[in-house]
N, C-alpha and C. Protein backbone atom coordinates (compact mmCIF):
# COMPACT_ATOMS: atom_id res chain seq x y z
N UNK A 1 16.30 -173.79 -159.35
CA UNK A 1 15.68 -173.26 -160.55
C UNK A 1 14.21 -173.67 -160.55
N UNK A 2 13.31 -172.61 -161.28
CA UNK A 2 12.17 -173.07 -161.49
C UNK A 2 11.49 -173.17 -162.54
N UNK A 3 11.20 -174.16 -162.75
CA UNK A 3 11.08 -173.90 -164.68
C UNK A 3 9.37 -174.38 -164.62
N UNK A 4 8.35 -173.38 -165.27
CA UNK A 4 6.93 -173.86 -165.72
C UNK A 4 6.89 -174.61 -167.09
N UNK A 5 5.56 -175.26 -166.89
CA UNK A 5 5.10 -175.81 -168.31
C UNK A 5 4.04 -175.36 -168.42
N UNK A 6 3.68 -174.51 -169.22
CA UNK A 6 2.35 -174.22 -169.86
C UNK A 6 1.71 -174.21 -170.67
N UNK A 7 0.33 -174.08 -171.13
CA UNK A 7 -0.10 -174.58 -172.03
C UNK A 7 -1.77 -174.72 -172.04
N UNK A 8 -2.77 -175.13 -173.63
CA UNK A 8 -3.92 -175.89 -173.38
C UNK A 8 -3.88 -176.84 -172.52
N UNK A 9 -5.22 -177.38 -171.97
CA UNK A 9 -4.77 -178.75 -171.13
C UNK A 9 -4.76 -179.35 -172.68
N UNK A 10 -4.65 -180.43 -171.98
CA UNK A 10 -4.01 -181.86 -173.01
C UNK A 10 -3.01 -181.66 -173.89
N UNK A 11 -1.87 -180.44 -173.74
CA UNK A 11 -0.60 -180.45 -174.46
C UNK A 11 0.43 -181.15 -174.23
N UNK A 12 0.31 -181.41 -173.00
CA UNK A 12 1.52 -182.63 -172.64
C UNK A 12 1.87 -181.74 -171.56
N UNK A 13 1.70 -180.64 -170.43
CA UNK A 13 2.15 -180.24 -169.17
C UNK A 13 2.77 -181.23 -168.35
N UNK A 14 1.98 -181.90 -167.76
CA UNK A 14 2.14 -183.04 -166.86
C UNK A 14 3.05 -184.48 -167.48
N UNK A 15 2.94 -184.83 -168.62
CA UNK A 15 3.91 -185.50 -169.34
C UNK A 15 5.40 -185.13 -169.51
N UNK A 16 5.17 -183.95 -170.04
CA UNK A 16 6.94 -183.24 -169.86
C UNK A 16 7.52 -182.86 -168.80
N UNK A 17 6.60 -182.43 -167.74
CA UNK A 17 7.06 -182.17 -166.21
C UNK A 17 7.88 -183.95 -165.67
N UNK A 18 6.93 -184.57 -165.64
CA UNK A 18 7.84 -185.90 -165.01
C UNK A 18 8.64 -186.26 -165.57
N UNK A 19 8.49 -186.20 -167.27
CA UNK A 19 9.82 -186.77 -167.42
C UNK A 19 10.64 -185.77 -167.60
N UNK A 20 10.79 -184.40 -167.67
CA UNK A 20 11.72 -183.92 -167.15
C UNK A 20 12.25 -184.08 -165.85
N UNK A 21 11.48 -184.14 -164.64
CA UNK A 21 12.04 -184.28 -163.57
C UNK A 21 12.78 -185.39 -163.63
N UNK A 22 12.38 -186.52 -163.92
CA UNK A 22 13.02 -188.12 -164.61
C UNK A 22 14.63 -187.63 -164.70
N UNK A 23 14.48 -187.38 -165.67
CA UNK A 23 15.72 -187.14 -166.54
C UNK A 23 16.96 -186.22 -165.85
N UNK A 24 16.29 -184.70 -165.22
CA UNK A 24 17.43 -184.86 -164.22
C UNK A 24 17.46 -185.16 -163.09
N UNK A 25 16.58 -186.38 -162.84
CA UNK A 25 17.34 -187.14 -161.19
C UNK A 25 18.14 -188.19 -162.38
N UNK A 26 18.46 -188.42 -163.34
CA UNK A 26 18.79 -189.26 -163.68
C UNK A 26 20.13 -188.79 -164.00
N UNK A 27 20.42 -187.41 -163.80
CA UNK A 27 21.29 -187.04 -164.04
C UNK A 27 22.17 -186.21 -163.25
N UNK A 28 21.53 -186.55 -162.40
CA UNK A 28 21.83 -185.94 -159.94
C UNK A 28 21.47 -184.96 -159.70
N UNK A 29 20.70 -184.47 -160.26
CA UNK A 29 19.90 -183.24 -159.99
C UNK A 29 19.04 -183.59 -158.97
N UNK A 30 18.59 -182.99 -158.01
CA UNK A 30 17.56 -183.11 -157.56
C UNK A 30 16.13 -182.36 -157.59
N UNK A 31 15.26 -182.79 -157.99
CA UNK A 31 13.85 -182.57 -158.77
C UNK A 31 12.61 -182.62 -158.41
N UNK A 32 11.62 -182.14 -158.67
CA UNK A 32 10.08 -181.94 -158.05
C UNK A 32 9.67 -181.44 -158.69
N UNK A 33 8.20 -182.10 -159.19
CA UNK A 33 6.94 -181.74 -159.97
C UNK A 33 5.70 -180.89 -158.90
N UNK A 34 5.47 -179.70 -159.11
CA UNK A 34 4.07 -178.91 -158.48
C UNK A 34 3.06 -179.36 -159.26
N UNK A 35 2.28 -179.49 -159.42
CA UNK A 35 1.10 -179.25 -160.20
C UNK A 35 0.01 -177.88 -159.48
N UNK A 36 -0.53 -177.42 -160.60
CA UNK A 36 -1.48 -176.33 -160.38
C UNK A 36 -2.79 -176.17 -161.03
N UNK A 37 -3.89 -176.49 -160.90
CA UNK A 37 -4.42 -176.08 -159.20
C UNK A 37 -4.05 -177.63 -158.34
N UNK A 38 -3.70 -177.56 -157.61
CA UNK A 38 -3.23 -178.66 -156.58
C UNK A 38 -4.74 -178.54 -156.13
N UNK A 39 -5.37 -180.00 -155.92
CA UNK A 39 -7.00 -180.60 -155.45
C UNK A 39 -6.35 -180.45 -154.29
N UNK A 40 -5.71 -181.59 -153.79
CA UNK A 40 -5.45 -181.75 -152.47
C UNK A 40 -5.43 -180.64 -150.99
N UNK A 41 -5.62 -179.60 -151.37
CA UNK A 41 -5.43 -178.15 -150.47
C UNK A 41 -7.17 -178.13 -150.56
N UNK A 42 -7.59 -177.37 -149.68
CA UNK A 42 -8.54 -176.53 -149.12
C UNK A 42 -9.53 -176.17 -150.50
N UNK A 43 -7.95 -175.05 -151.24
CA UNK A 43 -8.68 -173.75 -152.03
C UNK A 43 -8.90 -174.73 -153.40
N UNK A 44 -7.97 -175.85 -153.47
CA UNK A 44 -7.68 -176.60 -154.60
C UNK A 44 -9.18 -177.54 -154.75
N UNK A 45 -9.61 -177.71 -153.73
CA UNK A 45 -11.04 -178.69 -153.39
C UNK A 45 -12.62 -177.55 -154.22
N UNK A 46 -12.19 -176.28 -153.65
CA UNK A 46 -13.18 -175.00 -154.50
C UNK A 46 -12.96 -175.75 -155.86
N UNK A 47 -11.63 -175.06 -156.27
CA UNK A 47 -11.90 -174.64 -157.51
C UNK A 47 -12.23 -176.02 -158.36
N UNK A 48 -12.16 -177.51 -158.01
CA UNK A 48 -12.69 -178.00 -158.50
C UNK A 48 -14.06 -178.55 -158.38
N UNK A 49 -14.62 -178.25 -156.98
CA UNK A 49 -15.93 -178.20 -157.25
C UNK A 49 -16.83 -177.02 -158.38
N UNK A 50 -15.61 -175.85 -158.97
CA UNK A 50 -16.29 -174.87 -159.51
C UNK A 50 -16.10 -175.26 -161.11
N UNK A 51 -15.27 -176.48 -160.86
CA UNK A 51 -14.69 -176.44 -162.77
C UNK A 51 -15.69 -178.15 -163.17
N UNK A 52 -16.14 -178.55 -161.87
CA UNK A 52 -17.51 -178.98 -162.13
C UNK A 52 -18.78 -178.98 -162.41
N UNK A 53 -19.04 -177.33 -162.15
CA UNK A 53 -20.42 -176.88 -162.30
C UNK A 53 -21.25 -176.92 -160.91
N UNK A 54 -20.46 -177.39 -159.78
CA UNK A 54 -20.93 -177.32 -158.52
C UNK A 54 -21.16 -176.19 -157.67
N UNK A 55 -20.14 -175.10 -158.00
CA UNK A 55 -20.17 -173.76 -158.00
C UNK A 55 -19.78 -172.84 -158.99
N UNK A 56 -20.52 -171.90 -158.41
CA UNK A 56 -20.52 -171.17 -159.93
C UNK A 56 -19.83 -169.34 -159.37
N UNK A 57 -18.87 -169.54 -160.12
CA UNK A 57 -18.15 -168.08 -159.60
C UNK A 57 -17.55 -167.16 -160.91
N UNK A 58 -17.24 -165.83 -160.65
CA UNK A 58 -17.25 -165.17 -162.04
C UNK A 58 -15.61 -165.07 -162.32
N UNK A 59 -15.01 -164.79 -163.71
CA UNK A 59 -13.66 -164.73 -163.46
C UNK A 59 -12.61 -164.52 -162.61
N UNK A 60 -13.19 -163.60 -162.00
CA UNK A 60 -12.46 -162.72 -161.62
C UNK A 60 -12.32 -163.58 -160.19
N UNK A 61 -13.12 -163.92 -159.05
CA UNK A 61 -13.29 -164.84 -158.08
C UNK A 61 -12.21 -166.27 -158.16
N UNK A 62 -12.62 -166.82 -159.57
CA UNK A 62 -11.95 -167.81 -160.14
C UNK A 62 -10.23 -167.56 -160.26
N UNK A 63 -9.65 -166.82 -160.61
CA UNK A 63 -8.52 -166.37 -160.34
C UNK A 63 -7.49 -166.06 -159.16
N UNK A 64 -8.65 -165.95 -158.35
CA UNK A 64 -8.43 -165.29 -157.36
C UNK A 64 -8.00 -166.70 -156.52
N UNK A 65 -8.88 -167.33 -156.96
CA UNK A 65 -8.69 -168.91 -155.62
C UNK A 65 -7.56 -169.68 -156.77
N UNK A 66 -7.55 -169.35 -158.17
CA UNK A 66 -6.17 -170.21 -158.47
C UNK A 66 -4.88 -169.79 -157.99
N UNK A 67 -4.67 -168.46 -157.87
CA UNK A 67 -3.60 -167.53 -157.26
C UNK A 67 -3.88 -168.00 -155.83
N UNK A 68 -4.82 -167.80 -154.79
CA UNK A 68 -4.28 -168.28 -153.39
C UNK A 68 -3.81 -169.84 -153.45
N UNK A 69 -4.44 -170.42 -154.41
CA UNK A 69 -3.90 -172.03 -154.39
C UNK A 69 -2.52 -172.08 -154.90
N UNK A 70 -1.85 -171.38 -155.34
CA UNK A 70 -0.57 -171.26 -155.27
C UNK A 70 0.04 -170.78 -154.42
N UNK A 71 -0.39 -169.89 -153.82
CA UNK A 71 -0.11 -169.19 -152.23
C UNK A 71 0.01 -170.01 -151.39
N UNK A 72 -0.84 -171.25 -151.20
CA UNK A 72 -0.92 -172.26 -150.21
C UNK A 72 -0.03 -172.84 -150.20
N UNK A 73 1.04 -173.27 -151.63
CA UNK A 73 1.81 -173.78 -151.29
C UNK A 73 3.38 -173.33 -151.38
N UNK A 74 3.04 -172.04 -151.72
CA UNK A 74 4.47 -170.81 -151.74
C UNK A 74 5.39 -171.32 -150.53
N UNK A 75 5.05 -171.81 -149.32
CA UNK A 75 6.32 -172.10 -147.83
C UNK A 75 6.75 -173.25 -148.52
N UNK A 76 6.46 -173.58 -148.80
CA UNK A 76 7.14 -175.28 -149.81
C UNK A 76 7.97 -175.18 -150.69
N UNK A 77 7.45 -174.26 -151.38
CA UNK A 77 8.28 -173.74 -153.16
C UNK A 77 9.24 -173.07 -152.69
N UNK A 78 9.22 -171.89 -151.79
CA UNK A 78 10.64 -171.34 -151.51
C UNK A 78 11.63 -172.08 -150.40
N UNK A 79 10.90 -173.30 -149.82
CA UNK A 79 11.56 -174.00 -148.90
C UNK A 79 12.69 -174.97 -150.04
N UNK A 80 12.03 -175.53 -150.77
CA UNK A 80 12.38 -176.56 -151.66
C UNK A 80 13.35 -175.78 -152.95
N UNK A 81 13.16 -174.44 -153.28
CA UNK A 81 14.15 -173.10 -153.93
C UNK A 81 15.60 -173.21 -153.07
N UNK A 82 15.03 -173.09 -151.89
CA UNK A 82 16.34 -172.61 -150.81
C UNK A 82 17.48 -173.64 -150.40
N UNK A 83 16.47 -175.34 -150.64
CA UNK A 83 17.16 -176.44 -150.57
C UNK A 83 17.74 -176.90 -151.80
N UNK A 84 17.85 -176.02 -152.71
CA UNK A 84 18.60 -176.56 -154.09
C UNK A 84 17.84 -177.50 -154.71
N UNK A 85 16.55 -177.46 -155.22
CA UNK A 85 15.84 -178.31 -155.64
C UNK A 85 15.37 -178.01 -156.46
N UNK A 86 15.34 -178.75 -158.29
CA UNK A 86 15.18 -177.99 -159.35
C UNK A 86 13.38 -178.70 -159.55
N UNK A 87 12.76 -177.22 -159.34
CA UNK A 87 10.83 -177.10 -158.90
C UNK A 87 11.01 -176.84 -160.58
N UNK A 88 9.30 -178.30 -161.22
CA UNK A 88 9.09 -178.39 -162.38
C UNK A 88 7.27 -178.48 -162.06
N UNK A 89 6.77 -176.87 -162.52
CA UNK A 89 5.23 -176.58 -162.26
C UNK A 89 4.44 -176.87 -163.49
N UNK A 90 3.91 -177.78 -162.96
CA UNK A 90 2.54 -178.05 -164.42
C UNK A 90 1.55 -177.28 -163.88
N UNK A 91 1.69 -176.07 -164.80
CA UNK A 91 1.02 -174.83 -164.61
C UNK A 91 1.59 -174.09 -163.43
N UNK A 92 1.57 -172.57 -163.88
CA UNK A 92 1.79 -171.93 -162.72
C UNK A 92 1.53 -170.68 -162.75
N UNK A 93 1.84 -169.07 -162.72
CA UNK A 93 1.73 -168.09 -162.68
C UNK A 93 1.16 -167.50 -163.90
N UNK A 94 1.60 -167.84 -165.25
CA UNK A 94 1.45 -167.89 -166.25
C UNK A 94 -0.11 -168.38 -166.74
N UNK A 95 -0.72 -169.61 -166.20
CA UNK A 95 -1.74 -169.41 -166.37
C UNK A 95 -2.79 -168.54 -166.23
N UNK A 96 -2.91 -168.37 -165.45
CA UNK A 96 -3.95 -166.69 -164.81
C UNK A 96 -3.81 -165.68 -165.36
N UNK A 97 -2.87 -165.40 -166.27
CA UNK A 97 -2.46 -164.49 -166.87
C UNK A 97 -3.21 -165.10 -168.67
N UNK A 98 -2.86 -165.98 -169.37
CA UNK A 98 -3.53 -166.53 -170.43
C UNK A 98 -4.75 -166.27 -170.02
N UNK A 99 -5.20 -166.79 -169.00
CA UNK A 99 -6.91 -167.90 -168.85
C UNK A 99 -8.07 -166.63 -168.65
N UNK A 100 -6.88 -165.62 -167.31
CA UNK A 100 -7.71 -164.44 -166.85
C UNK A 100 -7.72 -163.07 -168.16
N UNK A 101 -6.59 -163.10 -168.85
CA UNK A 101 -6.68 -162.26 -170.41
C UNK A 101 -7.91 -163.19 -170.99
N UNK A 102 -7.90 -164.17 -170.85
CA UNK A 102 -9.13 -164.88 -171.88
C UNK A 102 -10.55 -164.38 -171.73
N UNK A 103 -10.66 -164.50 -170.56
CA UNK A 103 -11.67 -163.73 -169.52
C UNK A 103 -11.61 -162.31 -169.55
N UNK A 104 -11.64 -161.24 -170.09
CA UNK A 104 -11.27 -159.85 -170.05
C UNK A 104 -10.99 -159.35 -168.62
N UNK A 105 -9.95 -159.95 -167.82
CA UNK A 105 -9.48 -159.34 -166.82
C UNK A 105 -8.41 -158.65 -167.18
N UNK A 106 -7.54 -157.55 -165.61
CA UNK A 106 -6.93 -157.07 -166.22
C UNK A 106 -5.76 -158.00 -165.91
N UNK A 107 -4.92 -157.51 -167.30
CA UNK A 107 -3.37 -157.95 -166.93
C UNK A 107 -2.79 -157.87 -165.75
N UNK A 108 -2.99 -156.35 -165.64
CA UNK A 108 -1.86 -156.17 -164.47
C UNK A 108 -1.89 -156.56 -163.24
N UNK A 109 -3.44 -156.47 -163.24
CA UNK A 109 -3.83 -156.88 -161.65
C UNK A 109 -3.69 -158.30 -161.38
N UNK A 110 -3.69 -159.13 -162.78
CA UNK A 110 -3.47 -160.53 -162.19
C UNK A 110 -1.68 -160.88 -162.20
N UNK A 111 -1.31 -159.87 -162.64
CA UNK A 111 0.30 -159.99 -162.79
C UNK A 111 0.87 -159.30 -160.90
N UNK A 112 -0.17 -158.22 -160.92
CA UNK A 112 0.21 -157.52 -159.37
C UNK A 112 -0.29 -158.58 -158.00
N UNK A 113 -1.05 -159.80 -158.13
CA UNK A 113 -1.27 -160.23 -157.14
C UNK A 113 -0.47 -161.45 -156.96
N UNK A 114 0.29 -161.82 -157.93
CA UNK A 114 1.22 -162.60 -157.68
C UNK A 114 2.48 -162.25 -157.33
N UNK A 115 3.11 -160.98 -157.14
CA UNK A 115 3.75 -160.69 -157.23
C UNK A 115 5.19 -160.61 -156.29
N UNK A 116 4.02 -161.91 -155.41
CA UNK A 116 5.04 -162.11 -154.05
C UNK A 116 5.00 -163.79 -154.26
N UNK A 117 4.76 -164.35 -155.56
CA UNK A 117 4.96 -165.96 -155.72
C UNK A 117 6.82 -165.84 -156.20
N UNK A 118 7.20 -166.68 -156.07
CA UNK A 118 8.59 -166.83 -156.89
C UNK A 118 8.42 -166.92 -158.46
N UNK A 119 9.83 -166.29 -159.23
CA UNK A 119 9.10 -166.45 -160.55
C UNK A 119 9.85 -167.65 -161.22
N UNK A 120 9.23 -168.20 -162.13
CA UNK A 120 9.86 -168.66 -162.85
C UNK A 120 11.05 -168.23 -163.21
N UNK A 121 11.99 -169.25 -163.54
CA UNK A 121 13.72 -168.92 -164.11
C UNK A 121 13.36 -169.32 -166.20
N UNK A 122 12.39 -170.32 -166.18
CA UNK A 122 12.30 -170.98 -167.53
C UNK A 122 10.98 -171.42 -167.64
N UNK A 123 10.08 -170.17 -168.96
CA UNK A 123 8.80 -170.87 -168.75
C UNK A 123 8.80 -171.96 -170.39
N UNK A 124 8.52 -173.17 -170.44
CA UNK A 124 8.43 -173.95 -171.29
C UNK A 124 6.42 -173.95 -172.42
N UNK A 125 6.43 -173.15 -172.91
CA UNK A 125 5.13 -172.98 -173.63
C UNK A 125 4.82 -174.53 -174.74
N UNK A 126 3.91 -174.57 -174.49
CA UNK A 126 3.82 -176.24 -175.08
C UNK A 126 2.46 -175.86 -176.05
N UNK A 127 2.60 -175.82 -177.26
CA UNK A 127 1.63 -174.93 -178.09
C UNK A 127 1.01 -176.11 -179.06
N UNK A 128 -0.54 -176.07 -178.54
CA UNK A 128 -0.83 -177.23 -179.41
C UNK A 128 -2.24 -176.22 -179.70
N UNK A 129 -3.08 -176.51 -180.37
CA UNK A 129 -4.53 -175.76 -181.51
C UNK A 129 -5.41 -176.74 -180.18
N UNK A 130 -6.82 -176.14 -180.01
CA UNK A 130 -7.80 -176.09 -179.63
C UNK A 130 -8.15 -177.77 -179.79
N UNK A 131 -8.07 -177.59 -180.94
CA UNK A 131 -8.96 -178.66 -181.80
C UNK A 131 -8.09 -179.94 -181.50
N UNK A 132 -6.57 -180.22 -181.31
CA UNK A 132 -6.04 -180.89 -180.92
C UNK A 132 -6.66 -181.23 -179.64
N UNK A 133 -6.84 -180.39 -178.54
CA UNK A 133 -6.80 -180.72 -177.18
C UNK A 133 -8.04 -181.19 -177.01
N UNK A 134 -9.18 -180.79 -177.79
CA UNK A 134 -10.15 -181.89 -178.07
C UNK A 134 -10.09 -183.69 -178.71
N UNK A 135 -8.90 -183.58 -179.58
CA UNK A 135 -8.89 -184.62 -180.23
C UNK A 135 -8.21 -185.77 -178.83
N UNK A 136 -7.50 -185.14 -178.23
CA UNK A 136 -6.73 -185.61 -176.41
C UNK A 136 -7.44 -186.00 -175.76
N UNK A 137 -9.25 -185.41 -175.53
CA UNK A 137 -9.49 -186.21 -174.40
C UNK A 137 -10.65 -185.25 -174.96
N UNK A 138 -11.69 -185.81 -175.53
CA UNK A 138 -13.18 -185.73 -175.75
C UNK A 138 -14.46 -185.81 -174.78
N UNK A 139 -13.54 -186.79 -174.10
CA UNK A 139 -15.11 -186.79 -172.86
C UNK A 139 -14.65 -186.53 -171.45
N UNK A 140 -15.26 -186.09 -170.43
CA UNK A 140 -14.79 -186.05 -168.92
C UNK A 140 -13.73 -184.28 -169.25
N UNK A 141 -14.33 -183.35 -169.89
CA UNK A 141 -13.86 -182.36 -170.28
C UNK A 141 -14.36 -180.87 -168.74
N UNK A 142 -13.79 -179.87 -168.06
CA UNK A 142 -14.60 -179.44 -167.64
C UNK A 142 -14.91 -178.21 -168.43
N UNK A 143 -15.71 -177.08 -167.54
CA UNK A 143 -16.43 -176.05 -167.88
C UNK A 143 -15.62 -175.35 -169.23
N UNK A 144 -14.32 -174.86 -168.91
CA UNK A 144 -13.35 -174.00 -169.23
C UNK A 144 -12.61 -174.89 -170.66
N UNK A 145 -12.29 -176.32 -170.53
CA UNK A 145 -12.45 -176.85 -171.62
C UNK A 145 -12.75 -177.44 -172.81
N UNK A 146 -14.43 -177.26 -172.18
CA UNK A 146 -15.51 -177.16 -173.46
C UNK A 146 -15.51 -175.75 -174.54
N UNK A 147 -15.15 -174.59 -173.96
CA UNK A 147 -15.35 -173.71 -174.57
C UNK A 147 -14.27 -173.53 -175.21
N UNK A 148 -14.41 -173.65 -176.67
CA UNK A 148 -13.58 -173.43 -177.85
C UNK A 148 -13.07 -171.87 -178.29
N UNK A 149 -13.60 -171.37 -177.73
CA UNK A 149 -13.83 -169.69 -177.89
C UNK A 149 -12.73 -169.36 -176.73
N UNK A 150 -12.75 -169.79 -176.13
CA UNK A 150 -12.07 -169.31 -175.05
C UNK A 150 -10.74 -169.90 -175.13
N UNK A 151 -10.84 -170.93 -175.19
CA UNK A 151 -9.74 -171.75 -175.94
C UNK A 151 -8.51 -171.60 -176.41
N UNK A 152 -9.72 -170.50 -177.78
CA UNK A 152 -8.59 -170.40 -178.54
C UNK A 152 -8.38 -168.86 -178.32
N UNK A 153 -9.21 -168.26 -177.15
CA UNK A 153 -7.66 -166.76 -176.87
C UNK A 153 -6.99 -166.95 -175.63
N UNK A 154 -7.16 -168.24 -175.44
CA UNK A 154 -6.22 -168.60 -174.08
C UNK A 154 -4.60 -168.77 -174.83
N UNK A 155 -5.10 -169.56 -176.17
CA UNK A 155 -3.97 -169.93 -176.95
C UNK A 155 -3.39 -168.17 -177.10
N UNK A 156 -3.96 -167.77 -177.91
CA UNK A 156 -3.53 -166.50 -178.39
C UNK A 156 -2.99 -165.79 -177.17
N UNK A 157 -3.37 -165.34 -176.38
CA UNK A 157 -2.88 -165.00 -175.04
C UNK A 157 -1.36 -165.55 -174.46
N UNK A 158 -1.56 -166.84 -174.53
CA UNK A 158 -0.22 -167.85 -174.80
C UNK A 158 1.37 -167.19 -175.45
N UNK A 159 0.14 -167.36 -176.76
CA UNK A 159 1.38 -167.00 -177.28
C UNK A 159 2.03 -165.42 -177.44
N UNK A 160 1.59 -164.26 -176.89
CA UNK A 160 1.64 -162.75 -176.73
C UNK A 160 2.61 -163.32 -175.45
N UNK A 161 2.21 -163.86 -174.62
CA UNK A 161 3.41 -163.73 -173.38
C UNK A 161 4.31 -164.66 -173.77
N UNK A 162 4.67 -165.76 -174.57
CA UNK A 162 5.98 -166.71 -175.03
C UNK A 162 6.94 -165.48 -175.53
N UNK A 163 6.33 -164.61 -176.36
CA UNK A 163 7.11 -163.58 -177.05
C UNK A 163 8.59 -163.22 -176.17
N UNK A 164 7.67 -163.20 -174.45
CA UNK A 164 9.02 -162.15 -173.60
C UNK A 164 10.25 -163.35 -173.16
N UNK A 165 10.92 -162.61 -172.89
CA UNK A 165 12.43 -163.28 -172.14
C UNK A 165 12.17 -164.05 -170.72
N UNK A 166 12.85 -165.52 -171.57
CA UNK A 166 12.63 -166.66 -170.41
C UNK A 166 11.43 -167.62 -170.84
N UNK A 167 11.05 -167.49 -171.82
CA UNK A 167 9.98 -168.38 -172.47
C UNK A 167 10.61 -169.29 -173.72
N UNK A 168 10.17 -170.10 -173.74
CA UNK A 168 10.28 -170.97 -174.73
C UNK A 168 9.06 -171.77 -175.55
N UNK A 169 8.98 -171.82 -176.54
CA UNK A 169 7.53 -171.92 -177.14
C UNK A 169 7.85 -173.40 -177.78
N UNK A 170 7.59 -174.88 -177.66
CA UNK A 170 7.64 -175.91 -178.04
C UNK A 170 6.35 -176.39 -179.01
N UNK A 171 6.34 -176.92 -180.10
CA UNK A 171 5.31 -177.41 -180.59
C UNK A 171 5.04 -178.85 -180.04
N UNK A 172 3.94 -178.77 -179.65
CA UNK A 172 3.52 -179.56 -178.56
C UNK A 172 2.45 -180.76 -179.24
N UNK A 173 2.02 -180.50 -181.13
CA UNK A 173 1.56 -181.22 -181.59
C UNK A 173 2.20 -182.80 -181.94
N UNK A 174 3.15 -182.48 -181.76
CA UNK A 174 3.93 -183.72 -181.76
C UNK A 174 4.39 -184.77 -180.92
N UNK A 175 4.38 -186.12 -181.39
CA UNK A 175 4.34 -187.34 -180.10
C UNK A 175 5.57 -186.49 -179.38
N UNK A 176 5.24 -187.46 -177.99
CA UNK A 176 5.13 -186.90 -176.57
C UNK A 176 7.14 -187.20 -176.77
N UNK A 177 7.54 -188.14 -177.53
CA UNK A 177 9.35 -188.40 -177.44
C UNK A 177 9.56 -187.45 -178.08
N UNK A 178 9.26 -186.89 -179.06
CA UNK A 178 9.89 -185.62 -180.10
C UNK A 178 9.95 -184.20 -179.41
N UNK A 179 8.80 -183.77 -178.52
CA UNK A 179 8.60 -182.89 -178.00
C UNK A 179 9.89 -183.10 -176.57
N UNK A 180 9.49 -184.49 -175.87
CA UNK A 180 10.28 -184.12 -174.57
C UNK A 180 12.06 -184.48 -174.99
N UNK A 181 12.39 -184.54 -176.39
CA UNK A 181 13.88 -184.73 -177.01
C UNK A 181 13.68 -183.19 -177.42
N UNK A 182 13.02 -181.79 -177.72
CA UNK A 182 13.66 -180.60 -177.89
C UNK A 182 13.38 -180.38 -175.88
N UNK A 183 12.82 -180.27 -175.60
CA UNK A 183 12.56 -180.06 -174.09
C UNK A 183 14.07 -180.08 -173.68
N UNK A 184 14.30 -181.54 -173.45
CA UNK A 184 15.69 -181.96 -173.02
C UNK A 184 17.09 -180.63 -172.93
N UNK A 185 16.72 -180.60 -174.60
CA UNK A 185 17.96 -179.90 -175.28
C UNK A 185 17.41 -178.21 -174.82
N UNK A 186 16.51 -177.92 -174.75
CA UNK A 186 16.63 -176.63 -173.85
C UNK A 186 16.71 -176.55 -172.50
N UNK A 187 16.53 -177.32 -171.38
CA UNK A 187 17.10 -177.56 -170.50
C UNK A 187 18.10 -177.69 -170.20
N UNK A 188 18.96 -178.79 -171.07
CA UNK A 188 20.53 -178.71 -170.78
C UNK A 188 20.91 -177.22 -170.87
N UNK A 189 20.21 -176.77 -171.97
CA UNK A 189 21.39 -175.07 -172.30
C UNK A 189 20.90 -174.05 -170.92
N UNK A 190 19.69 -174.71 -170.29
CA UNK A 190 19.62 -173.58 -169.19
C UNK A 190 19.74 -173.63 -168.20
N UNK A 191 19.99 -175.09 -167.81
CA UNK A 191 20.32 -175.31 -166.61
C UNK A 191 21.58 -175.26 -166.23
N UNK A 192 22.19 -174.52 -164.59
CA UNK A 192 23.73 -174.35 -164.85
C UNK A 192 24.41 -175.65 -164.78
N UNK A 193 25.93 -175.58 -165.22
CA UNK A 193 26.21 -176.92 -165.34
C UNK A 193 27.36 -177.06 -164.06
């Protein structure tokens, strides 16, 4: 199974990913956290020289290298799919789709170039306000999370795709045990038993 977490940054992605994974090795599952954009790769090294201000590229470019940076590591994801291994993505397909709607790209085309990634089985939406994810982490912010404007139709964007089947929309304003105790309880109901 593959279940995303998505979201503003500073909603708790990466918090609910481990300890979900936690929880079912704790429970014999076997488990793995992706993160996205993965630094460590090639394309992952761009895009954060670009979310530094080191390079400067237009949406559409920008998308383009978050989608191959998932590409890079697609032989892994369906290797680790095929080995029965329940894959938990802080961030994944779903972003580009929020971030690049935020950006007036088109939908479809950022929906058509993924279209050979694996999809998610369970996307987990972790919905916290702008102004929160400022109140999370104020300084050491990059390009994309200074802008409040954007922000907040990344949110809105967010939440237009939670609407469809296979999403789950968590309020994410809340300490990090309250949030990953409903998490839990939608996991159990979706994971097979």
């Amino acid at each position: 199974m593959l279940i995303a977490f998505e979201g503003l940054d500073q909603s708790g992605k990466a918090t609910q990913a481990r300890r979900s994974r936690d929880r079912l090795r704790a429970d014999g599952l076997r488990a793995r956290v992706v993160s996205f954009p993965d630094y460590g790769t090639s394309i992952g090294e761009e895009i954060a020289r670009a979310l530094t201000g080191e390079r400067e590229y237009g949406a559409d470019v920008m998308q383009l290298l978050y989608v191959a940076n998932r590409y890079e590591r697609k032989p892994e994801i369906d290797r680790w799919l095929a080995a029965g291994l329940t894959l938990i993505c802080d961030r994944y397909v779903a972003s580009s789709l929020a971030y690049g709607e935020a950006l007036g790209l088109d939908v479809g085309w950022l929906v058509d170039m993924q279209k050979y990634l694996p999809p998610p089985d369970l996307t987990v939406f972790l919905d916290i306000a702008p102004e929160t994810a400022v109140e999370r982490k104020a300084a050491g912010r990059d390009r994309f999370e200074r802008d409040r404007v954007l922000q907040v139709a990344v949110r809105e964007s967010y939440l237009r795709l939670a609407a469809q089947p296979g999403w789950v929309r968590v309020d994410g304003e809340r300490h990090a045990d309250d949030v990953e105790a409903d998490v839990a309880e939608i996991l159990s109901s979706q994971l097979p038993q």
